[in-house]
Protein backbone atom coordinates (compact mmCIF):
# COMPACT_ATOMS: atom_id res chain seq x y z
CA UNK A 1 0.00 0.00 0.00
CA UNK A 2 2.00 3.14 -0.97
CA UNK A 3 1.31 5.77 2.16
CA UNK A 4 2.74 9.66 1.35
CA UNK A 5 5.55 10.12 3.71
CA UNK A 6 6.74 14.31 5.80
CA UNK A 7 10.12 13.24 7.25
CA UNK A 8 10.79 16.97 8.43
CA UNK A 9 13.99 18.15 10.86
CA UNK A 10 15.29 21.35 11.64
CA UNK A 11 18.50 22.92 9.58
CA UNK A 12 21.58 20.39 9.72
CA UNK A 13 19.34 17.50 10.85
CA UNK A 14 20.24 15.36 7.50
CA UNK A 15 16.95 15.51 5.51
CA UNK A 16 18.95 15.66 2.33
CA UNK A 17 21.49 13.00 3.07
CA UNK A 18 18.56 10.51 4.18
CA UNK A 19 16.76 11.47 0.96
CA UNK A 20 19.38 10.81 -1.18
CA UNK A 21 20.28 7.29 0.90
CA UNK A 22 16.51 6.02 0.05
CA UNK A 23 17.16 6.83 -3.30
CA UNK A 24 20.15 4.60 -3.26
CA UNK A 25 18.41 1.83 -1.45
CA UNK A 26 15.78 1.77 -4.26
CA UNK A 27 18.56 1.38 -7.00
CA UNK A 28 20.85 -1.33 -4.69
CA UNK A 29 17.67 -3.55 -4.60
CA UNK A 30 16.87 -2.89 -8.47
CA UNK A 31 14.40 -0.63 -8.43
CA UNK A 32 13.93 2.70 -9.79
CA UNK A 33 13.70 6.12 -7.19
CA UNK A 34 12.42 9.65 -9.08
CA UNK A 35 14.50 12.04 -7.14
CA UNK A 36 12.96 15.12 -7.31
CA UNK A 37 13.40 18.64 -5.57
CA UNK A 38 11.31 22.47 -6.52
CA UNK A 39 13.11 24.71 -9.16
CA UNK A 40 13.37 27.20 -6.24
CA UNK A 41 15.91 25.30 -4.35
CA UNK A 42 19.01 25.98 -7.03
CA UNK A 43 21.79 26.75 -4.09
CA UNK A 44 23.27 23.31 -5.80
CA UNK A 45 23.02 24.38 -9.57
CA UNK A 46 20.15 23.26 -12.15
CA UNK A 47 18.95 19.17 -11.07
CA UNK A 48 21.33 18.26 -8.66
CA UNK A 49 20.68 17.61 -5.04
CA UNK A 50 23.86 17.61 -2.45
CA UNK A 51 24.23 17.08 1.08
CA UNK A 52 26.12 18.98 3.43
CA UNK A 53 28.39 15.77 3.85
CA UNK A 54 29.33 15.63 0.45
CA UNK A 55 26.73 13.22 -1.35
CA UNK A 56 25.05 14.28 -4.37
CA UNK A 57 23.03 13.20 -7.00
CA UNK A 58 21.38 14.81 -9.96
CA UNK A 59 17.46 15.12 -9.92
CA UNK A 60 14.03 15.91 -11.59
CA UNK A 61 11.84 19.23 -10.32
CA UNK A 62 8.77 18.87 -8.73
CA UNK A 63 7.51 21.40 -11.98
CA UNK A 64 8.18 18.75 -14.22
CA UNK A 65 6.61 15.65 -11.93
CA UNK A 66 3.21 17.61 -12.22
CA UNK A 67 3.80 17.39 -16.00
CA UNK A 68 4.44 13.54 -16.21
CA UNK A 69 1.47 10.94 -17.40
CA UNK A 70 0.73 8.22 -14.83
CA UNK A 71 2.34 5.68 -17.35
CA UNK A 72 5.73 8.18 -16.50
CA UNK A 73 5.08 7.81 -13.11
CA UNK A 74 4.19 4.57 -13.00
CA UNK A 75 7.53 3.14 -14.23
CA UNK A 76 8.94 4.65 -10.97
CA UNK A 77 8.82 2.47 -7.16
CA UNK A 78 9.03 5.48 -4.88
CA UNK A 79 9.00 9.13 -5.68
CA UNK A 80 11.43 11.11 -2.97
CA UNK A 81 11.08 15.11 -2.60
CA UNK A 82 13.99 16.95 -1.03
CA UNK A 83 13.04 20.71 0.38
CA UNK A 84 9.03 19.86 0.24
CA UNK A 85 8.99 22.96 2.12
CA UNK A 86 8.88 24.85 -1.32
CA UNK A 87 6.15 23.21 -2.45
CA UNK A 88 2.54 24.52 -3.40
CA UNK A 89 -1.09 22.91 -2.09
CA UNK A 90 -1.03 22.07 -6.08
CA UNK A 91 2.03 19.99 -6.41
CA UNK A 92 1.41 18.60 -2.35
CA UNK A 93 -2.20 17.72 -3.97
CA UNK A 94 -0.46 15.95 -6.80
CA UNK A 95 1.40 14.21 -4.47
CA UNK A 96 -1.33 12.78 -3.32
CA UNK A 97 -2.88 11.86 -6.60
CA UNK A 98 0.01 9.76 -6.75
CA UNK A 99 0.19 7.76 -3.76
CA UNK A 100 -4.00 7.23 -4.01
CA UNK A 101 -5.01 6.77 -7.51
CA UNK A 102 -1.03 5.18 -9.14
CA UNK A 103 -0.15 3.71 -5.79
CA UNK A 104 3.30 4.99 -6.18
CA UNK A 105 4.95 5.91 -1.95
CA UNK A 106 5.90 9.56 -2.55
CA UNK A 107 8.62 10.23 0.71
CA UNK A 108 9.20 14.39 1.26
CA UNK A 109 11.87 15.74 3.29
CA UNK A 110 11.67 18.82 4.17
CA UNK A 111 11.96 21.97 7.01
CA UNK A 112 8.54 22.39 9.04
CA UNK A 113 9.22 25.88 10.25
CA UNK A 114 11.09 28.89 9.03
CA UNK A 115 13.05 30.99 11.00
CA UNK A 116 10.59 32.95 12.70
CA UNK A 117 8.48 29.63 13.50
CA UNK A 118 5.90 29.55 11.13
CA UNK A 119 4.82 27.00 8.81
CA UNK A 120 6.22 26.99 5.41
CA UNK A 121 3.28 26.25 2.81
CA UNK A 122 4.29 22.80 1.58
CA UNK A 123 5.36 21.94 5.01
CA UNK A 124 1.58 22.70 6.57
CA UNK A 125 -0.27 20.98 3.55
CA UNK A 126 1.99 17.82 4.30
CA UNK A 127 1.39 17.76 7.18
CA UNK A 128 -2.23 17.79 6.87
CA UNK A 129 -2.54 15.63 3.98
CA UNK A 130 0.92 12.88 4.97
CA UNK A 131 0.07 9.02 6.01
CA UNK A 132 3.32 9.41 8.20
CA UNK A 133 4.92 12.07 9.72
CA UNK A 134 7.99 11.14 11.09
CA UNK A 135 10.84 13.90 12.62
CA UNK A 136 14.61 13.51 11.78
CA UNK A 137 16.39 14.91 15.14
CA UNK A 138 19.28 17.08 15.75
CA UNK A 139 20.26 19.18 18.76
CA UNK A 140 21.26 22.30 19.86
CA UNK A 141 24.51 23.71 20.90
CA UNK A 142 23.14 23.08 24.53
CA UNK A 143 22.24 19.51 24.09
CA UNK A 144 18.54 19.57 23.74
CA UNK A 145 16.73 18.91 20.39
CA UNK A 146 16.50 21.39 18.35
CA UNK A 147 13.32 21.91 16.31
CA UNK A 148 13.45 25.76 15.78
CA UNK A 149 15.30 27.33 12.41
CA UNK A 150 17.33 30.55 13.44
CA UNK A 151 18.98 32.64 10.67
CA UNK A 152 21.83 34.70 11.27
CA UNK A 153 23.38 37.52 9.70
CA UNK A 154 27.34 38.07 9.02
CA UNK A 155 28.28 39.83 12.49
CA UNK A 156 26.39 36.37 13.71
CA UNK A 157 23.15 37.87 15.11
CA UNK A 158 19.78 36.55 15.00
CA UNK A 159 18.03 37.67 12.36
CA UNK A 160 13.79 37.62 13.46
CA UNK A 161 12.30 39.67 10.25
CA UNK A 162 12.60 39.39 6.55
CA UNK A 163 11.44 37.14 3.72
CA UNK A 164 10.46 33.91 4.45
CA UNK A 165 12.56 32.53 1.67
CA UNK A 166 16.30 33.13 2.09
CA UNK A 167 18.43 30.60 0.16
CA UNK A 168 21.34 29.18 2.75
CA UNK A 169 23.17 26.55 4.72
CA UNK A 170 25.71 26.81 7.70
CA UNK A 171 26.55 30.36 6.23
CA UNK A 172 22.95 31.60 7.18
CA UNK A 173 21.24 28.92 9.50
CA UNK A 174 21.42 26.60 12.54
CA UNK A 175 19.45 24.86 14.43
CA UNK A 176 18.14 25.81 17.86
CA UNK A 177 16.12 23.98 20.30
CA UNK A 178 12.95 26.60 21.39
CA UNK A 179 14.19 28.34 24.36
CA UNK A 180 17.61 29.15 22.80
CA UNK A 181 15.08 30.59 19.67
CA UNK A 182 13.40 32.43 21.92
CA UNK A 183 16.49 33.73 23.53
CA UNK A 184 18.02 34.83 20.27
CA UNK A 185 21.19 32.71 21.53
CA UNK A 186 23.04 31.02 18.93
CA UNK A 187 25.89 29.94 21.27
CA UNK A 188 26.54 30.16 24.83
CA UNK A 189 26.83 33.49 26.69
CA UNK A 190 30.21 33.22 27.33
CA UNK A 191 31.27 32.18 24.05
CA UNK A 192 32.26 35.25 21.38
């Protein structure tokens, strides 16, 4: 029974890397994995998806997935979406369509919350419309998970307005657990 999967972690939490490992798994065992990831995400160039840890592997956009014929689909055994965060109701819809009407699993990975704590749009309508919802863990500098997003500028201070879309990685992000968020404290006190 294919089930549509939201495996969603804060910033450094691996969401790429364990997207691109299913992938793999599909191919070791013979079978065939449509990576896939929105046009908006291009910090990696044109169809390529790369983790922070150095694994990469070219891909299909979401765009074009909404464009395909079930037969297209259909030749696939899993469908995997890095940065579902980016994605519209239409293409999380879609998503659906596939997993109900071709039976084909779709698995997204992708951020819940932005920096300011609010739910991205492809985020919320997965987790509305998601048979699972599972959360890949990481932790703060103090130890404690962190589930918050903070973006910081180039003196390193928390940054709590702007557009909800700002391209980055370690240059721009980490990952906070909520009081540390709500503290605006991206490192200890007594560290400068």
């Amino acid at each position: 029974m294919a089930k549509l999967y939201f495996r969603y972690g804060a910033m450094g939490s691996s969401k790429t890397a364990n997207a691109l490992m299913v992938q793999y798994n599909y191919y070791e065992r013979g079978k065939r994995a449509l990576l896939v990831k929105p046009k908006l995400d291009n910090r990696d160039g044109d169809a390529v998806i790369s983790s922070r840890i150095g694994l990469e592997q070219s891909c299909s956009f979401v765009e074009d997935l909404v464009q395909m014929t079930a037969e297209e689909i259909q030749k696939y055994d899993c469908v995997v979406v890095d940065e579902a965060q980016f994605c519209t109701k239409e293409q999380v819809e879609w998503f659906v369509h596939i997993v109900d009407d071709l039976t084909v699993p779709v698995i997204c990975y992708g951020l819940r919350t932005d920096f300011q704590r609010n739910l991205f749009p492809g985020s919320m309508w997965l987790l509305a419309w998601a048979d699972v919802i599972e959360e890949i863990k990481t932790v703060c500098w103090c130890g404690k998970a962190a589930t918050c997003n903070a973006r910081f500028n180039e003196q390193g201070e928390m940054i709590t307005e702007g557009d909800q879309v700002v391209l980055g990685a370690n240059d721009s992000y980490t990952a906070l657990c909520r009081k540390h968020h709500r503290r605006k404290m991206l490192r200890p006190e007594n560290v400068v």
